[in-house]
N, C-alpha and C. Protein backbone atom coordinates (compact mmCIF):
# COMPACT_ATOMS: atom_id res chain seq x y z
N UNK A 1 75.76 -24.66 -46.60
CA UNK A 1 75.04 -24.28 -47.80
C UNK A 1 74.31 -22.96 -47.56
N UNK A 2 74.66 -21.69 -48.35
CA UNK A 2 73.77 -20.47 -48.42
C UNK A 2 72.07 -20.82 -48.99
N UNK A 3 71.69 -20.28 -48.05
CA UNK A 3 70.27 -19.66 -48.87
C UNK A 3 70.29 -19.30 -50.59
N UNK A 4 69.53 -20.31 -50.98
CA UNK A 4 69.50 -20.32 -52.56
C UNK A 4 68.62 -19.00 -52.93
N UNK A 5 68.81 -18.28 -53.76
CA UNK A 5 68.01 -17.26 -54.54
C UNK A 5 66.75 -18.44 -55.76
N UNK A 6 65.78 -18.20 -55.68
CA UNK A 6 64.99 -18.75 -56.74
C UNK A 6 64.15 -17.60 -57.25
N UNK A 7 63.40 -18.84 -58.27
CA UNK A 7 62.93 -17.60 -59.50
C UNK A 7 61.48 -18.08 -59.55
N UNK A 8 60.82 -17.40 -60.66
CA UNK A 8 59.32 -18.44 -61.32
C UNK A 8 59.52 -19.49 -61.66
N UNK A 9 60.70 -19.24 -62.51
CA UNK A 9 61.17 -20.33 -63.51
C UNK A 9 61.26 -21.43 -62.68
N UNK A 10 61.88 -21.17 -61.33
CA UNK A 10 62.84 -23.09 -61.10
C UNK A 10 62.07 -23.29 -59.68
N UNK A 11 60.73 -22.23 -58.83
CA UNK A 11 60.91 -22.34 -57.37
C UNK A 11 59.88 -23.69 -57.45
N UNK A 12 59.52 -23.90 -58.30
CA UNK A 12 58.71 -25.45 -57.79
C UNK A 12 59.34 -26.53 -58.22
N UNK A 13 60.69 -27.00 -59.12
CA UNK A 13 61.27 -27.52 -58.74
C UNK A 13 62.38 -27.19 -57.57
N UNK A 14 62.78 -26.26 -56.69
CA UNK A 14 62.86 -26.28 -55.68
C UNK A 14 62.39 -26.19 -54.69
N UNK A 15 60.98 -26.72 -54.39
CA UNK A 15 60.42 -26.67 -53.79
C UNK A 15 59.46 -28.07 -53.24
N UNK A 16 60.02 -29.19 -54.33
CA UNK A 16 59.66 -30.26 -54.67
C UNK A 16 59.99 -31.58 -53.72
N UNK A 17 60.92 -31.02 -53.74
CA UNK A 17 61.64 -32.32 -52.43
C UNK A 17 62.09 -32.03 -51.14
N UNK A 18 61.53 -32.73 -49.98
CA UNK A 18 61.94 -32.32 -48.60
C UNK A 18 61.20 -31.40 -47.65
N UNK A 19 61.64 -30.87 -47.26
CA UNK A 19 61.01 -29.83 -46.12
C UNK A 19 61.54 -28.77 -46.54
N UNK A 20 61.17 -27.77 -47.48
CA UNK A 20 61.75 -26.54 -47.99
C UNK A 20 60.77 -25.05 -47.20
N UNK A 21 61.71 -24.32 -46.47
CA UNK A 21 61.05 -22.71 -46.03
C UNK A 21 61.03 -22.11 -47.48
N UNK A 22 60.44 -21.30 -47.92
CA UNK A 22 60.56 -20.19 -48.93
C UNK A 22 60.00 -18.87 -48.34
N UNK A 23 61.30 -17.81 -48.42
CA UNK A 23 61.44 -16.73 -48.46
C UNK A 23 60.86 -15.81 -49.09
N UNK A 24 59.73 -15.37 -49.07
CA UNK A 24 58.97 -14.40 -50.61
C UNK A 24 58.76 -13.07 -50.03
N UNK A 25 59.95 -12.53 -50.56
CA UNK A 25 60.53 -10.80 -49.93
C UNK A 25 60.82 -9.88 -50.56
N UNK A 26 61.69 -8.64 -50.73
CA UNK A 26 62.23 -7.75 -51.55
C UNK A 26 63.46 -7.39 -51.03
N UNK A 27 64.28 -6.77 -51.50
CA UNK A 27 65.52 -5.89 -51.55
C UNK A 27 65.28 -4.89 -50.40
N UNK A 28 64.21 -4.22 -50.71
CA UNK A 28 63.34 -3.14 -49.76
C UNK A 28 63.33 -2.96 -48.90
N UNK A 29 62.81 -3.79 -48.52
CA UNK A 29 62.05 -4.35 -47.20
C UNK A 29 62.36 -4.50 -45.97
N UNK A 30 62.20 -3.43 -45.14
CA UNK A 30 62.83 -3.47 -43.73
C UNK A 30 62.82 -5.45 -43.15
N UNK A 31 61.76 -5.39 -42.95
CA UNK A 31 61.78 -6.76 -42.34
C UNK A 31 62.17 -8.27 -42.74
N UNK A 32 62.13 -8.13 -44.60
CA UNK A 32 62.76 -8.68 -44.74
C UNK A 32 64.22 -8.87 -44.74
N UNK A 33 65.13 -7.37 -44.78
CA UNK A 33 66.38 -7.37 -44.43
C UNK A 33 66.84 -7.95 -42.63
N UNK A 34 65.91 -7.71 -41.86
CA UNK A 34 65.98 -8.44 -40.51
C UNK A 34 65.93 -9.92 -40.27
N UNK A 35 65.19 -10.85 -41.27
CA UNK A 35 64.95 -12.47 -41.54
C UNK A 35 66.10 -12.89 -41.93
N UNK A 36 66.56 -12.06 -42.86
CA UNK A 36 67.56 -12.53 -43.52
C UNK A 36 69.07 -13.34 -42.86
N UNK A 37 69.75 -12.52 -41.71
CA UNK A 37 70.58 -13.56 -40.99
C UNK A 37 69.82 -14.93 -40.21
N UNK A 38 68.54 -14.87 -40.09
CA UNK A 38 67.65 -15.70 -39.39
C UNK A 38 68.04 -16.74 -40.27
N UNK A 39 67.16 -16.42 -41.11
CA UNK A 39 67.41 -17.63 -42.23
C UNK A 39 69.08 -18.57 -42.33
N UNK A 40 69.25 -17.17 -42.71
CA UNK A 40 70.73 -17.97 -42.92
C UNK A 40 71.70 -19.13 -41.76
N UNK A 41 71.34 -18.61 -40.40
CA UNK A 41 71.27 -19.46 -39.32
C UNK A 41 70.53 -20.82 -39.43
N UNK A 42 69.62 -20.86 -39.97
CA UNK A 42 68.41 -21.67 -39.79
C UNK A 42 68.73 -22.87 -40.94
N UNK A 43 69.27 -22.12 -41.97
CA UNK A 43 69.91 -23.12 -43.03
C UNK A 43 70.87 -24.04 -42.52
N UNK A 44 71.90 -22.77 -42.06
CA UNK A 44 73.04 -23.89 -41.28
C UNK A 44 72.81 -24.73 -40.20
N UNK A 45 71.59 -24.64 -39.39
CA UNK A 45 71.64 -25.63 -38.32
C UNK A 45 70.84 -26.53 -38.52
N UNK A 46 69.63 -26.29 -39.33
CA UNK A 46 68.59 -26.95 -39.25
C UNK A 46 68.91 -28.05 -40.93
N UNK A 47 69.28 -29.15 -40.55
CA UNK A 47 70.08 -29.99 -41.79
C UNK A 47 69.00 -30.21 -42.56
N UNK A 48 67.97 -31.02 -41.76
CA UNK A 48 66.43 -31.53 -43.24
C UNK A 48 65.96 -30.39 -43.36
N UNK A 49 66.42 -28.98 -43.45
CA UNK A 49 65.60 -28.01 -43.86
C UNK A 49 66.38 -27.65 -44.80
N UNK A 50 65.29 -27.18 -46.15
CA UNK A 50 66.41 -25.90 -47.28
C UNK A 50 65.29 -24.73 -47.28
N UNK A 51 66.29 -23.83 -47.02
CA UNK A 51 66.10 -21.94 -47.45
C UNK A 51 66.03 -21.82 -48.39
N UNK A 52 64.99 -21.24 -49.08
CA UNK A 52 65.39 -20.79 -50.55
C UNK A 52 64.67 -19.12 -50.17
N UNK A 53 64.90 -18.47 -51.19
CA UNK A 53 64.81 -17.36 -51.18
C UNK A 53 64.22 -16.35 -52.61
N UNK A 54 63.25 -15.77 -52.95
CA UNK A 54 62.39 -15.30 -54.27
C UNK A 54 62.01 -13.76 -53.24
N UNK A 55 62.84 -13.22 -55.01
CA UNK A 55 62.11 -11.81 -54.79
C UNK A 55 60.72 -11.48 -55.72
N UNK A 56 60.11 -10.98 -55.20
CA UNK A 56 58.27 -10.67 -55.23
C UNK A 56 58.05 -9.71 -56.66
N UNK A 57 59.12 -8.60 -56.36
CA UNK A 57 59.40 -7.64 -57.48
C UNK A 57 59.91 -8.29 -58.76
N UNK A 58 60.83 -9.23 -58.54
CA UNK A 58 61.56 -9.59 -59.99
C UNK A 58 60.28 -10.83 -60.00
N UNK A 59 59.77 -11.65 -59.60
CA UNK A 59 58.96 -12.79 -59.50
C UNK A 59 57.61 -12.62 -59.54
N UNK A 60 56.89 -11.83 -59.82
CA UNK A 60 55.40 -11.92 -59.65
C UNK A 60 54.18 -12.77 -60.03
N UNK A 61 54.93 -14.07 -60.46
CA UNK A 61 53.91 -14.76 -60.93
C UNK A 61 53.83 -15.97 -59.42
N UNK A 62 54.85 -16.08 -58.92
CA UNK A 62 55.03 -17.27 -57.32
C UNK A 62 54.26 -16.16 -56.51
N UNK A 63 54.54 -15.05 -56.37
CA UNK A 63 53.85 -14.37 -55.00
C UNK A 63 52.44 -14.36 -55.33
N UNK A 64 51.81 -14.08 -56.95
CA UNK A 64 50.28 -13.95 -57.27
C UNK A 64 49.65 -15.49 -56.86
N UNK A 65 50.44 -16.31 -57.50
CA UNK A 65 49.78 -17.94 -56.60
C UNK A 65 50.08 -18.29 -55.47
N UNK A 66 50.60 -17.64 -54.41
CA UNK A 66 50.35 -17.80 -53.23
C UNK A 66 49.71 -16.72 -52.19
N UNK A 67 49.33 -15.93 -52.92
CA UNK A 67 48.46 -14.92 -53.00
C UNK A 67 49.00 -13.81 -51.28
N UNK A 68 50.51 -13.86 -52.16
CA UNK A 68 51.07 -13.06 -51.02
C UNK A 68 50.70 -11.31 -50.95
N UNK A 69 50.34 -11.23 -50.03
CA UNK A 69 50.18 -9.76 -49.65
C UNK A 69 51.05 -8.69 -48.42
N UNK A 70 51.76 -9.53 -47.75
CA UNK A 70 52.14 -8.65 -47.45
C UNK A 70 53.79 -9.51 -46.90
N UNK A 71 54.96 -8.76 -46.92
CA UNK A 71 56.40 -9.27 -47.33
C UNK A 71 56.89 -9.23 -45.60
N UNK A 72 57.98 -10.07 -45.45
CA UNK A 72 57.88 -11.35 -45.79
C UNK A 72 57.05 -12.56 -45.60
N UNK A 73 56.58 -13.26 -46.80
CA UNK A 73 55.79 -14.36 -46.20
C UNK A 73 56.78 -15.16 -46.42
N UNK A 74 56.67 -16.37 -45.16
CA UNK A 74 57.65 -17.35 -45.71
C UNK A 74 56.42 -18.73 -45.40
N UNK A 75 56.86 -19.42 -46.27
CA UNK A 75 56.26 -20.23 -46.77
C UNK A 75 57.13 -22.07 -47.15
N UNK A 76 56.62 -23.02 -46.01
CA UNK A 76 57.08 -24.00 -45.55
C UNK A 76 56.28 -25.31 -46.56
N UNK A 77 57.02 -26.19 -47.16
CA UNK A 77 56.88 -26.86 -48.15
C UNK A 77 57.10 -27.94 -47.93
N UNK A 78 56.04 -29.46 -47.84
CA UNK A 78 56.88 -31.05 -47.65
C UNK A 78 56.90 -31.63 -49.03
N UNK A 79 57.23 -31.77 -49.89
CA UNK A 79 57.58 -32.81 -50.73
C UNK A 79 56.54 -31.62 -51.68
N UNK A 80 56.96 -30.78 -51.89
CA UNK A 80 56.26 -29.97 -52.54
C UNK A 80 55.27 -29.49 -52.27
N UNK A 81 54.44 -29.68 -51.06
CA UNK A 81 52.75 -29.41 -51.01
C UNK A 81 53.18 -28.16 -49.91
N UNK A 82 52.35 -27.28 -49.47
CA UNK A 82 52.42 -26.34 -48.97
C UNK A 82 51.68 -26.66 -47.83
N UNK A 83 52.44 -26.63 -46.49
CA UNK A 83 51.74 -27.19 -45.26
C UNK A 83 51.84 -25.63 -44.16
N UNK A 84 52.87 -25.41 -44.58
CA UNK A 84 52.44 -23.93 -43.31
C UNK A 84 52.85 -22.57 -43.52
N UNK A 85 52.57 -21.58 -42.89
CA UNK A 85 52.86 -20.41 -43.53
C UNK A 85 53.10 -19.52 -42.24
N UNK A 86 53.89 -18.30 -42.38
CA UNK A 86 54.09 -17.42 -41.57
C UNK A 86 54.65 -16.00 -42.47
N UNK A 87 53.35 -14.56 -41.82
CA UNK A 87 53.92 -13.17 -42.63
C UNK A 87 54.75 -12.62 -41.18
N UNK A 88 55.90 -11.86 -41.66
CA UNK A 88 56.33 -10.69 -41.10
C UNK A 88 57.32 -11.63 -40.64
N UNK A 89 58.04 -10.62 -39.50
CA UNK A 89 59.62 -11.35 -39.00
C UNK A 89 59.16 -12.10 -37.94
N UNK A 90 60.03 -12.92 -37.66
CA UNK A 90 59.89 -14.54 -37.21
C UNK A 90 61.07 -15.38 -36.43
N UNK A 91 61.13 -15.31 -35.21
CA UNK A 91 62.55 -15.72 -34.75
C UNK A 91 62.91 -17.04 -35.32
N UNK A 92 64.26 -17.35 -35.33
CA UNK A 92 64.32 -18.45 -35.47
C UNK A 92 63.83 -19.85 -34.65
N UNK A 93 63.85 -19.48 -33.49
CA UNK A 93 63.27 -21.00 -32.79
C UNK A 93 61.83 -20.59 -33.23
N UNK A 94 60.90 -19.43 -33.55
CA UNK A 94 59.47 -19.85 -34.17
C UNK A 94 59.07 -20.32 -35.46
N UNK A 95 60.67 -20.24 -36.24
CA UNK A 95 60.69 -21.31 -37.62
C UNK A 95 61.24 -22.36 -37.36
N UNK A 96 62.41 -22.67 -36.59
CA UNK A 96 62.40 -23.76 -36.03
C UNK A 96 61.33 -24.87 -35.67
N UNK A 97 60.36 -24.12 -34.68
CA UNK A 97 59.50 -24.70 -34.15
C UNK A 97 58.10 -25.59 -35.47
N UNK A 98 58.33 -24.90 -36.20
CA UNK A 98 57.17 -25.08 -37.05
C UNK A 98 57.95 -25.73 -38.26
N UNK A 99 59.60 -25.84 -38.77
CA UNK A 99 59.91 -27.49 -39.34
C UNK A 99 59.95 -27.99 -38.48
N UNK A 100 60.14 -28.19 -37.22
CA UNK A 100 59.68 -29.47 -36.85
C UNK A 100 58.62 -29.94 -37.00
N UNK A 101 57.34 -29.32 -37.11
CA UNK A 101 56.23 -29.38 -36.82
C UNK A 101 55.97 -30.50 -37.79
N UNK A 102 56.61 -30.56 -39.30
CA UNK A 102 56.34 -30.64 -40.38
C UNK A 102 57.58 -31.70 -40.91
N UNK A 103 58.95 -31.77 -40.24
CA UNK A 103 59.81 -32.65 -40.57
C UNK A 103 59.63 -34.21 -40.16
């Protein structure tokens, strides 16, 4: 399964069930263009985890309530509630490390 693209519209029902990372990045964005195969790794190995993915520019109402400031934040979700957070690039075993933390 790819990394889902989400919106305003749908990211809290995707964000609702399970152990969900969210991606909150730009097109732009050096560092977020560097996460990006991370992620996509991280989707495929890591099974109780889902990637989703929201851009900041087209989305500004998810990044103003999580009162993102600086890209990428990614942002780790259990059953909808928001349990952990990490800005800037991020290896995968240090997102790894932190769904587990939380799975």
């Amino acid at each position: 399964m790819a990394v889902q693209q989400v919106t305003d519209h749908n990211f809290e029902a995707e964000t609702k069930e399970g152990l969900v990372l969210a991606d909150l990045g730009a097109p732009w964005c050096g560092p977020c263009k560097m996460i990006a195969p991370v992620l996509d790794e991280l989707d495929e190995e890591e099974k109780d985890l889902k990637v989703v993915k929201l851009d900041v520019d087209s989305n500004p109402e998810t990044a103003r309530k999580y009162d993102v400031m600086s890209i990428p934040t990614l942002l780790f979700f259990k059953d909808g509630e928001l349990v952990d957070n990490a800005v800037g690039f991020r290896t995968k075993e240090e997102l790894a490390s932190i769904a587990k933390k939380h799975g």
